[in-house]
Protein backbone atom coordinates (compact mmCIF):
# COMPACT_ATOMS: atom_id res chain seq x y z
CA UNK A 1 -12.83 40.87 -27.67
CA UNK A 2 -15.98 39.74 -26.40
CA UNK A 3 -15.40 36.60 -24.17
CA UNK A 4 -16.69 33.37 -24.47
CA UNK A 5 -18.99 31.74 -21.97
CA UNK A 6 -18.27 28.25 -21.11
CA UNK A 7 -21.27 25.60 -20.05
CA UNK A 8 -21.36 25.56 -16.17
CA UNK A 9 -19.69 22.19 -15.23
CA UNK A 10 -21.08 19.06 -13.95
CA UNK A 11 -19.99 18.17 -10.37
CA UNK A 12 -17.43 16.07 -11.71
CA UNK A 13 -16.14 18.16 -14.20
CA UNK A 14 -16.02 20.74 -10.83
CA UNK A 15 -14.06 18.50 -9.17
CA UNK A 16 -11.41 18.25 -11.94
CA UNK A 17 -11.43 22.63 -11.89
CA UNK A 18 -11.03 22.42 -7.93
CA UNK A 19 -8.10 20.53 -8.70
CA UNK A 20 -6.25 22.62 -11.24
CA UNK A 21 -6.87 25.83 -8.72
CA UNK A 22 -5.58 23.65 -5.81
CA UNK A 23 -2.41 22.42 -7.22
CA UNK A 24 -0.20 23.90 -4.63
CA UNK A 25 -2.51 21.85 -2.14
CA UNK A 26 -1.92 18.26 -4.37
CA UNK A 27 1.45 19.00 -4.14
CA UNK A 28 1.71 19.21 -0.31
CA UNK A 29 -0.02 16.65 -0.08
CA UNK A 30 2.74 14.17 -2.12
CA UNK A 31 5.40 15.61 -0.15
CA UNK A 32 3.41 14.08 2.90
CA UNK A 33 3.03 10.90 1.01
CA UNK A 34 6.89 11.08 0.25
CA UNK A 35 7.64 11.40 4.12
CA UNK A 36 5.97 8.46 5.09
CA UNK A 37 7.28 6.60 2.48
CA UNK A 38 11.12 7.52 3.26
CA UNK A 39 10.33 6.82 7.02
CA UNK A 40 8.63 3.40 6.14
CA UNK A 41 11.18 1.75 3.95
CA UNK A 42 14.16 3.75 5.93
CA UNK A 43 13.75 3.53 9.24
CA UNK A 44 12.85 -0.34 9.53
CA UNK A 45 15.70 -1.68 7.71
CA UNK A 46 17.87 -0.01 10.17
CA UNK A 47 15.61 -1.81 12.78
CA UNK A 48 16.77 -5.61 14.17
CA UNK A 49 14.00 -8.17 12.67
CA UNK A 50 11.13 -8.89 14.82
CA UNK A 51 10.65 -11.78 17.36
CA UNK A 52 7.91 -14.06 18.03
CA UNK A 53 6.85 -11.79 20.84
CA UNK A 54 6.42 -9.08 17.81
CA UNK A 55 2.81 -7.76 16.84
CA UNK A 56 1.19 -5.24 14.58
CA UNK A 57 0.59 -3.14 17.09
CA UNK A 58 3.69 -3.21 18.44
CA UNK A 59 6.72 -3.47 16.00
CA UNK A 60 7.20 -1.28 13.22
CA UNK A 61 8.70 -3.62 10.47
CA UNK A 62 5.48 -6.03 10.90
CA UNK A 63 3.46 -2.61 11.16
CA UNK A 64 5.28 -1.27 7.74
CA UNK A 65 5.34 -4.83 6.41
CA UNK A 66 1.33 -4.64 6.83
CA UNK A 67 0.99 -1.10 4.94
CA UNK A 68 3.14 -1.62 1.93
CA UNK A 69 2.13 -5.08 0.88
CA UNK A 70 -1.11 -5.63 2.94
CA UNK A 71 -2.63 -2.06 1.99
CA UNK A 72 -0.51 -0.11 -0.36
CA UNK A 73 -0.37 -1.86 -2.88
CA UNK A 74 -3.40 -3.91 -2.99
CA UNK A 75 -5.41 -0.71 -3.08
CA UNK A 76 -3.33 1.02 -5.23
CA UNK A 77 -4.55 -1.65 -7.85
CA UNK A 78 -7.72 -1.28 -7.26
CA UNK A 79 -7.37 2.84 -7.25
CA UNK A 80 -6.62 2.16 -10.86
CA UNK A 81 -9.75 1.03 -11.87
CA UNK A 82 -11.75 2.85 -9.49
CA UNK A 83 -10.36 6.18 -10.07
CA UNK A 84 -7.88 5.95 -12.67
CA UNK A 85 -3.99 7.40 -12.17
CA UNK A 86 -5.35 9.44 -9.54
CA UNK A 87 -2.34 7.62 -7.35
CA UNK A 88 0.36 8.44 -9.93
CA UNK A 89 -0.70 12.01 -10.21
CA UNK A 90 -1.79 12.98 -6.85
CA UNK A 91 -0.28 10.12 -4.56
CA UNK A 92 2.90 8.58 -6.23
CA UNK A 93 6.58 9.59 -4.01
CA UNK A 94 8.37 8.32 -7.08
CA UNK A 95 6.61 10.50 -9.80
CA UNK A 96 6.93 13.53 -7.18
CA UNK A 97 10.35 13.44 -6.61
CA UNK A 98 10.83 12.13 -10.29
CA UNK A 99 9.36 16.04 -11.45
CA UNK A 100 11.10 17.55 -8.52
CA UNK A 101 14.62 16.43 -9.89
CA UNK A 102 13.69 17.24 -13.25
CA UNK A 103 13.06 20.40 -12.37
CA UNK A 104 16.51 21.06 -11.37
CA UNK A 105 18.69 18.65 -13.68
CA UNK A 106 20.50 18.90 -16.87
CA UNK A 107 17.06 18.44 -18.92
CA UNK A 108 18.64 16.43 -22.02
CA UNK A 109 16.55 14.76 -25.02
CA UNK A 110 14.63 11.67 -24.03
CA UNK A 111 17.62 8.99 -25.80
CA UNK A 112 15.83 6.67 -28.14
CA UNK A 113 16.82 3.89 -26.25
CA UNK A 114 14.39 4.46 -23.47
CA UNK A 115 11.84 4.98 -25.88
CA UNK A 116 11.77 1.52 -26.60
CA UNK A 117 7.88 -0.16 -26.10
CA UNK A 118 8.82 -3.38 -23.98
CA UNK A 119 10.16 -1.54 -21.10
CA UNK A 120 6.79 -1.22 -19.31
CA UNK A 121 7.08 -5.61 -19.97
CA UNK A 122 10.59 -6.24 -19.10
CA UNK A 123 10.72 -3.90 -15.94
CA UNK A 124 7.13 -5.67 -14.40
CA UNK A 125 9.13 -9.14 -14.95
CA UNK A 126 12.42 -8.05 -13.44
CA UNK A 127 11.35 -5.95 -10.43
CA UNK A 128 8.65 -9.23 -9.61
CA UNK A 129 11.49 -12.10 -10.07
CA UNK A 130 13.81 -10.15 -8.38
CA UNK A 131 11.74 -9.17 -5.54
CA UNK A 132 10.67 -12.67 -4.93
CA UNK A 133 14.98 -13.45 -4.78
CA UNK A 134 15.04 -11.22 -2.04
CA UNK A 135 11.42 -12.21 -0.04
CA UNK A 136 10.79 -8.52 -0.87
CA UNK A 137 6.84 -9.11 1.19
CA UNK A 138 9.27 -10.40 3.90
CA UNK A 139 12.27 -8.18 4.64
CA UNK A 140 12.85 -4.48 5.31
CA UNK A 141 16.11 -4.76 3.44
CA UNK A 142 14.93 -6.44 0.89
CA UNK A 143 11.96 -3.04 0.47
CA UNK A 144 14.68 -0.83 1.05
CA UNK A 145 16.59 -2.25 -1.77
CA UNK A 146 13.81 -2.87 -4.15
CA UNK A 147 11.79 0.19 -3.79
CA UNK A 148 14.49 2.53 -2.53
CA UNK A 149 16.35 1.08 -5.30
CA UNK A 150 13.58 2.38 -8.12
CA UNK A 151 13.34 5.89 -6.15
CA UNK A 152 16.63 6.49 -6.29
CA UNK A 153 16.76 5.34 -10.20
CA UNK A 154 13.50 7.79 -10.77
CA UNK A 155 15.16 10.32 -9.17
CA UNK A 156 18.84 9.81 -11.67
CA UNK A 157 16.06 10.14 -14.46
CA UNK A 158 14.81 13.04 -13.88
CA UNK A 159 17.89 14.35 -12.87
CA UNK A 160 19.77 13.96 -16.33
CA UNK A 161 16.20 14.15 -18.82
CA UNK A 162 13.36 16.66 -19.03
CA UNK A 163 12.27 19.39 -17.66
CA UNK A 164 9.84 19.54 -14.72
CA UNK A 165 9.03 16.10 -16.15
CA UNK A 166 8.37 12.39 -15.16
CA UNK A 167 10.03 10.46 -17.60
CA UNK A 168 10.82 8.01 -15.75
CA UNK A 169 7.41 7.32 -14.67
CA UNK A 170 6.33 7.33 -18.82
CA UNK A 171 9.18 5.41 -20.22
CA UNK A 172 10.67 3.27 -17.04
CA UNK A 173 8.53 2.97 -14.06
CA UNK A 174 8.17 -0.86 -13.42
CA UNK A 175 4.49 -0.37 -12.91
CA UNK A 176 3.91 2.18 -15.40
CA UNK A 177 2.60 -0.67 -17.92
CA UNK A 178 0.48 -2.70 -14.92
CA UNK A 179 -1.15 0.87 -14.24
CA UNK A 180 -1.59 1.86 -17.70
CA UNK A 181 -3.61 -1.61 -18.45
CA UNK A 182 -6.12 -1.55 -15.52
CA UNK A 183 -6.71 2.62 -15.94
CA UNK A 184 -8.67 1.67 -19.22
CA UNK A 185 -11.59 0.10 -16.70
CA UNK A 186 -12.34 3.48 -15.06
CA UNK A 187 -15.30 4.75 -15.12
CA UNK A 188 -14.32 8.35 -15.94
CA UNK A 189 -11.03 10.40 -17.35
CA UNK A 190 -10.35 13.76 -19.06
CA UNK A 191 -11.96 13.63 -22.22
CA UNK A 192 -10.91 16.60 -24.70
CA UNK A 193 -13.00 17.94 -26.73
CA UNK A 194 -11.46 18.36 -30.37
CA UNK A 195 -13.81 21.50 -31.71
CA UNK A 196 -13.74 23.55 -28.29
CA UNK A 197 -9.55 22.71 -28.67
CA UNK A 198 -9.76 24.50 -32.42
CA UNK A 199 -12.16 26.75 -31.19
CA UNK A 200 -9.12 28.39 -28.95
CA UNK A 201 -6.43 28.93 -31.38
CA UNK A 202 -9.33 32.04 -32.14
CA UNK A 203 -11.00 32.62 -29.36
CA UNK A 204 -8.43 31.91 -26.25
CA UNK A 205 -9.54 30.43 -22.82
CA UNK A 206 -12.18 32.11 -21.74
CA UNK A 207 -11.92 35.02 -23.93
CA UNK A 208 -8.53 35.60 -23.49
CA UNK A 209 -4.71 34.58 -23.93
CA UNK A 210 -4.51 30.48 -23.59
CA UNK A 211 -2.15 30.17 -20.70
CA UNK A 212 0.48 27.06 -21.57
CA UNK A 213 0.30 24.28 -18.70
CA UNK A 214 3.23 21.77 -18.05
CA UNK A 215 1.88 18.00 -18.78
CA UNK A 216 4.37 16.01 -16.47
CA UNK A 217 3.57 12.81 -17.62
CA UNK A 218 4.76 13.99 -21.41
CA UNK A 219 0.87 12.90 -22.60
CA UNK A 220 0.08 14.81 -25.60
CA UNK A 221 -3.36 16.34 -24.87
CA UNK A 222 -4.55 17.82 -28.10
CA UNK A 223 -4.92 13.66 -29.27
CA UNK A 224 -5.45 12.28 -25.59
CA UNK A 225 -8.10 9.83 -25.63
CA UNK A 226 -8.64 7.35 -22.56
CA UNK A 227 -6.88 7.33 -19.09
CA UNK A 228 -3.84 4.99 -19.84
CA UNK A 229 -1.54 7.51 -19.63
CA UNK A 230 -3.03 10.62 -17.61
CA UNK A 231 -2.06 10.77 -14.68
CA UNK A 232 -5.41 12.37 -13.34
CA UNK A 233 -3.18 15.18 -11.79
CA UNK A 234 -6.19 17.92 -12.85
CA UNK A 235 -3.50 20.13 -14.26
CA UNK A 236 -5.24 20.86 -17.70
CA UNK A 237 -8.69 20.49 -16.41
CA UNK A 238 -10.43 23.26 -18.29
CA UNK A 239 -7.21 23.91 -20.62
CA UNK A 240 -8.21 26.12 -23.75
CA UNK A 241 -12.20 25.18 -22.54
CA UNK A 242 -11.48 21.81 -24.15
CA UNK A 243 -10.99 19.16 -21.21
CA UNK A 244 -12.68 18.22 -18.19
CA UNK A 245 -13.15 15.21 -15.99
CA UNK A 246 -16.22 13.00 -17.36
CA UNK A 247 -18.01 10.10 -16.89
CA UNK A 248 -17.98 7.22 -19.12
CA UNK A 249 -18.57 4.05 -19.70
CA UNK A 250 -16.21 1.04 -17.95
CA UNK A 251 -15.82 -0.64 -20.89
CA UNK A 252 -15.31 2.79 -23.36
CA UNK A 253 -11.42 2.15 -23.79
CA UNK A 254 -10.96 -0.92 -23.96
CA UNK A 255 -13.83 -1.58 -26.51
CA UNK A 256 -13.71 1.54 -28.48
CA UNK A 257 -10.73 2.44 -27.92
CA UNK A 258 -8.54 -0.83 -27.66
CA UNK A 259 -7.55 -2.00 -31.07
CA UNK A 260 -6.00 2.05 -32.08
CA UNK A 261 -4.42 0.59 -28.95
CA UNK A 262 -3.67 -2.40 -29.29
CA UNK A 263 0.09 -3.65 -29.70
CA UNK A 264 2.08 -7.00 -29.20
CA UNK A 265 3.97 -5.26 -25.53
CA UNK A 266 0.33 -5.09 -23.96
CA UNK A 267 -0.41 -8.65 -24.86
CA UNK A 268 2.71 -9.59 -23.77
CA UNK A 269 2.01 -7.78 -20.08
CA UNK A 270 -1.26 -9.04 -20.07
CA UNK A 271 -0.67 -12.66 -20.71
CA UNK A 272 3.14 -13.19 -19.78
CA UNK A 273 3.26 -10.75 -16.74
CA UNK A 274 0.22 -10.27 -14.89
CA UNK A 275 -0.94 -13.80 -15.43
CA UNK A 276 2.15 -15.49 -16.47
CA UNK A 277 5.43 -14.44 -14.23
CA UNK A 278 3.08 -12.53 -11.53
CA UNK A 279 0.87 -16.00 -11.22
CA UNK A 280 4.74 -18.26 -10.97
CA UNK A 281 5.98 -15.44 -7.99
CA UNK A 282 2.58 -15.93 -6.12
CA UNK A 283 2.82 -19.58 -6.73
CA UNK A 284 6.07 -20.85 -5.82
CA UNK A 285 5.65 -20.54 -1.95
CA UNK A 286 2.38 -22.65 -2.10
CA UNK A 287 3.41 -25.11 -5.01
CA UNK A 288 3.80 -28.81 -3.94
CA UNK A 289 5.27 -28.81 -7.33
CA UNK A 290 8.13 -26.67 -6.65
CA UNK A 291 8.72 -28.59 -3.32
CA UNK A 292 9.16 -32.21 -5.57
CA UNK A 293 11.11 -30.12 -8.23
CA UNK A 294 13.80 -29.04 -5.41
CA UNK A 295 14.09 -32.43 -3.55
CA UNK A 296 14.41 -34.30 -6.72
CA UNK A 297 16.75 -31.76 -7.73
CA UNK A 298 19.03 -31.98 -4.40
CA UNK A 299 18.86 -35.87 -4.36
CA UNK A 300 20.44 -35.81 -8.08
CA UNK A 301 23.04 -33.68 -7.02
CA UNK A 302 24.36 -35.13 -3.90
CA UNK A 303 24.24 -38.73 -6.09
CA UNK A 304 26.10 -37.27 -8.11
CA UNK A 305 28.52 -35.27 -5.91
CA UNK A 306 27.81 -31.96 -6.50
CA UNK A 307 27.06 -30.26 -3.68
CA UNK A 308 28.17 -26.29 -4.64
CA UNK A 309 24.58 -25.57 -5.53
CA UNK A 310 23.43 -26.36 -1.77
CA UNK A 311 26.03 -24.23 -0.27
CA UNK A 312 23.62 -20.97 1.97
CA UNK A 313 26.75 -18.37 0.86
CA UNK A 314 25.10 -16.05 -1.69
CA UNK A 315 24.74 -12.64 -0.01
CA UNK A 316 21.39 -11.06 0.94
CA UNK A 317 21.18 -8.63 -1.96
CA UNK A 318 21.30 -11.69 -4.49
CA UNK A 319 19.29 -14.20 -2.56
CA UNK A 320 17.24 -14.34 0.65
CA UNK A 321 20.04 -14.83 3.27
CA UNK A 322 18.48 -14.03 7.23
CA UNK A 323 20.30 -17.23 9.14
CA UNK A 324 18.66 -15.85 12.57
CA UNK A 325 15.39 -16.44 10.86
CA UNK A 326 16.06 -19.58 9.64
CA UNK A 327 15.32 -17.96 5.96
CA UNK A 328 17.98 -18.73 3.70
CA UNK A 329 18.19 -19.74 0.03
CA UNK A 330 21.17 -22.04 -1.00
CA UNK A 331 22.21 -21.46 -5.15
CA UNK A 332 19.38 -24.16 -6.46
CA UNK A 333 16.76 -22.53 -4.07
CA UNK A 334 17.22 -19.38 -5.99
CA UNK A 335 17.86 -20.65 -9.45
CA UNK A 336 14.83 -22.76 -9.17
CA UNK A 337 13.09 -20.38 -7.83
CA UNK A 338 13.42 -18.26 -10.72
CA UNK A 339 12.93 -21.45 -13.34
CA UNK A 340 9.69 -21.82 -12.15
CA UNK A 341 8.73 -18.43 -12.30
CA UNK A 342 10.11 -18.32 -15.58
CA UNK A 343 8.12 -21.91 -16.11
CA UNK A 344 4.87 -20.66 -15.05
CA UNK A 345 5.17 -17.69 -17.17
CA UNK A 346 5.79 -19.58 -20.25
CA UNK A 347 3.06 -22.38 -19.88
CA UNK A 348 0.04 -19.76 -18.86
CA UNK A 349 0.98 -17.34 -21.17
CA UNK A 350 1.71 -19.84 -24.29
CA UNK A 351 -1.75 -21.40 -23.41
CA UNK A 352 -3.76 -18.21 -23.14
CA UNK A 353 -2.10 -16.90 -26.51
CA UNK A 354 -2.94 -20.20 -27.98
CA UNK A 355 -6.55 -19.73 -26.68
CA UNK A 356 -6.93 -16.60 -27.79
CA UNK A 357 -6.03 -17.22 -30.84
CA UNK A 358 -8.10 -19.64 -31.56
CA UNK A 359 -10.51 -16.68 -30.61
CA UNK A 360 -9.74 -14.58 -33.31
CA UNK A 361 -9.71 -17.13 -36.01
CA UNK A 362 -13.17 -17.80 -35.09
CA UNK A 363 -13.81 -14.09 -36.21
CA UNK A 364 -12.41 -14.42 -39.82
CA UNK A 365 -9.09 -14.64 -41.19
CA UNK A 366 -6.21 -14.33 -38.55
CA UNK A 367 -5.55 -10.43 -37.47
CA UNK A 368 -2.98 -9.30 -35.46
CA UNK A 369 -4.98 -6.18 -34.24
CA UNK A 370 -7.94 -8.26 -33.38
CA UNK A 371 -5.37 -10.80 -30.86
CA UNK A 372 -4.38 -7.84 -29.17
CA UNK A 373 -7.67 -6.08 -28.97
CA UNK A 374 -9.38 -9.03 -27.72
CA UNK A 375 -6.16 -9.81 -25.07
CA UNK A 376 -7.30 -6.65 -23.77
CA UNK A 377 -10.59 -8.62 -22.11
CA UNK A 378 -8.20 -10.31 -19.95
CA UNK A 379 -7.98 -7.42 -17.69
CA UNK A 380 -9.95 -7.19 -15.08
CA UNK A 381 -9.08 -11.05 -14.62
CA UNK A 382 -5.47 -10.16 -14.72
CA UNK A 383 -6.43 -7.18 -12.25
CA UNK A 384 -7.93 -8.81 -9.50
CA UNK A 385 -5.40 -11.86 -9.53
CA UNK A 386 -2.49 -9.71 -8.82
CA UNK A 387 -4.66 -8.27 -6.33
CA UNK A 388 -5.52 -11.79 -4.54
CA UNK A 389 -1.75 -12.64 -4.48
CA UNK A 390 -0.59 -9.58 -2.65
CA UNK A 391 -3.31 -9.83 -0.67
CA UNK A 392 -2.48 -13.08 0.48
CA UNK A 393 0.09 -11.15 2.32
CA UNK A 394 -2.15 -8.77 3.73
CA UNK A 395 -4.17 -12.36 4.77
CA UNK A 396 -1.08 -13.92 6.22
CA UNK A 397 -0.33 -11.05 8.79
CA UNK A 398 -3.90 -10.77 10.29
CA UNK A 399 -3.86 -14.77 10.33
CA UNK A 400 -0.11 -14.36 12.57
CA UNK A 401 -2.72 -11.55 14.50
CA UNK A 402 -4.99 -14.96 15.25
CA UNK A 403 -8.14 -12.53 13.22
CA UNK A 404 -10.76 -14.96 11.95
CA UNK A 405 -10.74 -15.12 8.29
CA UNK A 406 -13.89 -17.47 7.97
CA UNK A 407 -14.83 -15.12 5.15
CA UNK A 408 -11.63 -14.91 2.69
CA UNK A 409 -12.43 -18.09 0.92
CA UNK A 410 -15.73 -16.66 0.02
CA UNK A 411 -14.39 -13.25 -1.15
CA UNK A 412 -11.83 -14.62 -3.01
CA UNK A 413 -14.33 -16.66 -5.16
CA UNK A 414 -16.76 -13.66 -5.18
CA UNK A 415 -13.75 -11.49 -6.91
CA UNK A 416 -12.83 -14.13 -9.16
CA UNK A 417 -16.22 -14.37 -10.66
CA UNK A 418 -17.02 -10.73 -10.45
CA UNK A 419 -13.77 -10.29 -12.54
CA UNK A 420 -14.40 -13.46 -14.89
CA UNK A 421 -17.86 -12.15 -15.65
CA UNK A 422 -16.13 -8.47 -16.66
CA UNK A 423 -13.48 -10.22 -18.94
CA UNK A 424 -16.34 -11.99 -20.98
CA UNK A 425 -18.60 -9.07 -21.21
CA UNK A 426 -15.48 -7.35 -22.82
CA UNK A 427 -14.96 -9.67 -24.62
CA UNK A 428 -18.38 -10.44 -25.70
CA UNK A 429 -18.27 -6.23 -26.78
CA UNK A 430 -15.53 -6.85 -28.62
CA UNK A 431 -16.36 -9.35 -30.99
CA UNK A 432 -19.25 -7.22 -32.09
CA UNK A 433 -16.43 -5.02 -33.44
CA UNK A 434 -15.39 -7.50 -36.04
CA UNK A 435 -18.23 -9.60 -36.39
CA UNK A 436 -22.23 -9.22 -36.24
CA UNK A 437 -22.75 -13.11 -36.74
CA UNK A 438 -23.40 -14.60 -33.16
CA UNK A 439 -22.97 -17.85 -34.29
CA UNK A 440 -19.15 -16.47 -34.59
CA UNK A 441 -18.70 -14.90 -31.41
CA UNK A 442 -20.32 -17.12 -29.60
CA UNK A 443 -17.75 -19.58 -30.88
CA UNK A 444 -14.84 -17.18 -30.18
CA UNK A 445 -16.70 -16.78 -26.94
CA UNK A 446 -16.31 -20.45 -26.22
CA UNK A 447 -12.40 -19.98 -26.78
CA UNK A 448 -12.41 -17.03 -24.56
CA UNK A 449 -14.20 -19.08 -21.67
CA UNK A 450 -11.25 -21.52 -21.89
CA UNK A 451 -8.91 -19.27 -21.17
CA UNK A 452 -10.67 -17.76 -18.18
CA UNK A 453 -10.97 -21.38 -16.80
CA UNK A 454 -6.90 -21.16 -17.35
CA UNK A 455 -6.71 -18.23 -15.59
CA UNK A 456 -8.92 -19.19 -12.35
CA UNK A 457 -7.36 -22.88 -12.45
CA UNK A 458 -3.97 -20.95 -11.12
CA UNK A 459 -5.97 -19.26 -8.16
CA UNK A 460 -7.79 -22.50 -7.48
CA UNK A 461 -4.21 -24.15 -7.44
CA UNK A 462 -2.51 -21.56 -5.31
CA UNK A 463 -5.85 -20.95 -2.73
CA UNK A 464 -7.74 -24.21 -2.93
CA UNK A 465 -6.03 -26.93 -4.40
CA UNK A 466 -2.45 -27.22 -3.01
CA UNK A 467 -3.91 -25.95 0.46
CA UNK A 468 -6.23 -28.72 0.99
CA UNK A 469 -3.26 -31.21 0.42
């Protein structure tokens, strides 16, 4: 059988081959990530808290503090649209040990329960108002028992489901939805090509038997279009001479692709998460709002001689409880804590859904399809506001380091329009999808403008507005 030649790939098409040949290499290199990850969430909860005399430098729970939430995950984010789920398939400790279990457990069906589509929703809003009960950004414990706490889960899933698989990181992961969302704005991803696929079932992989490949991430390639749910891992780069890595345009998924996409969980993430209960756990800390909400709150109950909900007893695993540090939440503290969050999530995200659509009406008749679709321009806005609040933290502990900051403000503005100017031109692509009148998408355009001035009017609260008071 005569063989057939494949085209000599691009150099980034190269770079995805150099990856399937080096897997053994990838894999190292997570078990390195997995080390320092054990050691950093391990080692300083064991560790007393830090002093005033503590620095950077010089203690490792402020040093850990300042990788997880002042690097980590703030670039992590911005991985995701740079590179796509290059972290998840190359980087991630939880997807690595999630496969490594899997390799080894009981491999049973995936139940139907955990198929369920608002996971990826209902995990995000959990793991954030939870993490905020426990100053997660603040306490080694708190890391330990969050993040250990979803290792540990990934690891029971892959124990009892699969085979050499991540299901947890497909089905349950509490970023697996966040991820998913802001991989659609990267600029290239494994694009299969259908007629080189059919060509194989005849010819074979380069002329000869097509050698199977094991898709961790459970992504069925055949149909894979987009990067929402590979995990960039280079595994089938070159698989039956039908995919390899390849530019394309930012805005390809989420205009092309986005209303085959398009369903009411994503909108929900989109406007309810990211820039509903993600905006109320940034907030709360800086909100003069919250502050009049809990003294109003107290002076009602002690007039009224009920003082149970002030009592400081709940226990550090429920609510943030570090006496020594002068850190603890009494039973309102944490229950409004979590009203507002709740609060926040329902006002921004009930506004924006109103907003948007008013958006689609302006396109024709109401459609489902097109709300969702056009949510989808919301992204990079949603993106680099999660990004801003954790890197508020990242902010906070060079500012405790006395490092001038003279040029945050500036940055922060410069993202926010950077990221406001990619929603509209999204959006602004999308509309031509439905509509080729511009009289019509300007005026949807108009609605979508309104809801970035929603959006920014939360960062200008949180950054700007209750700061200067």
């Amino acid at each position: 059988m005569s063989a057939v030649m494949a085209p000599r790939p691009g150099r980034l098409a190269a770079a995805g081959q150099w990856m399937q040949r080096h897997g053994a290499v990838i894999r190292g290199i997570q078990w390195i990530v997995v080390a320092v990850y054990a050691f950093l969430i391990i080692v300083p909860a064991l560790m007393p808290l830090p002093d005033d005399t503590a620095h950077l430098w010089n203690n490792l729970t402020l040093a850990a503090q300042f990788v997880f939430w002042g690097i980590w995950w703030p670039f992590v984010l911005l991985s995701m649209v740079m590179l796509g789920r290059v972290w998840c398939g190359v980087l991630c400790p939880e997807g690595a040990l999630a496969e490594f279990a899997s390799k080894f457990g009981r491999g049973r069906a995936i139940p139907h329960w955990m198929r369920w589509g608002g996971w990826p929703f209902v995990a995000f809003g959990i793991t954030t108002i939870y993490g905020q009960m426990v100053s997660v950004y603040q306490y080694p414990k708190a890391v330990l028992l969050v993040l250990g706490g979803s290792t540990f889960a990934a690891i029971v899933i892959g124990l009892l489901y699969g085979r050499e698989k991540r299901v947890w990181c497909k089905y349950l992961c509490p970023v697996n939805g966040v991820f998913s969302l802001l991989s659609r704005l990267a600029p290239f991803h494994y694009k299969v090509d259908e007629d080189a696929w059919r060509r194989s079932y005849k010819n074979g992989e380069h002329g000869h038997r097509v050698i199977p490949i094991n898709c961790a991430p459970l992504v069925p390639l055949r149909n894979m279009k987009g990067a929402a749910d590979c995990h960039m891992c280079g595994r089938c780069s070159g698989h039956r001479d039908a995919i390899a890595l390849t530019w394309r345009k930012p805005s390809t998924e989420v205009v092309q692709l986005g209303d085959k996409k398009a369903n009411p969980w994503d909108t929900a993430l989109i406007l309810y998460g990211l820039l509903g209960i993600a905006i109320g756990a940034f907030h709360w800390t800086a909100s003069r709002w919250f502050i009049d909400l809990k003294m109003f709150s107290a002076t009602w109950l002690v007039d009224h001689d009920i003082t149970w909900p002030l009592d400081t007893n709940a226990p550090w695993f429920l609510f943030t409880h570090y006496p020594d540090q002068n850190d603890v939440f009494s039973w309102l503290d944490g229950s409004l804590l979590i009203g507002y969050i709740l609060a926040t999530a329902l006002v921004y995200g009930t506004a924006l859904l109103l907003l948007l659509t008013g958006a689609t009406r302006m396109l024709g008749r109401f459609n489902a399809t097109r709300l969702h679709h056009l949510t989808q321009g919301l992204i990079p806005i949603a993106g680099a506001g999660v990004f801003l609040g954790l890197s508020a933290t990242t902010l906070s502990l060079l500012r405790a380091e006395h490092v001038s900051l003279w040029w945050a403000s500036d940055l922060r503005i410069a993202i926010l329009v950077i990221a406001s100017a990619w929603s509209a031109w999204l959006a602004w692509l999308v509309t031509r999808r439905y509509s080729e009148r511009f009289v019509q998408r300007a005026l949807a355009m108009l609605w979508f403008v309104a809801a970035l001035a929603v959006v920014n009017s939360a960062w200008w609260l949180m950054f700007w507005g209750w700061a200067s008071k």
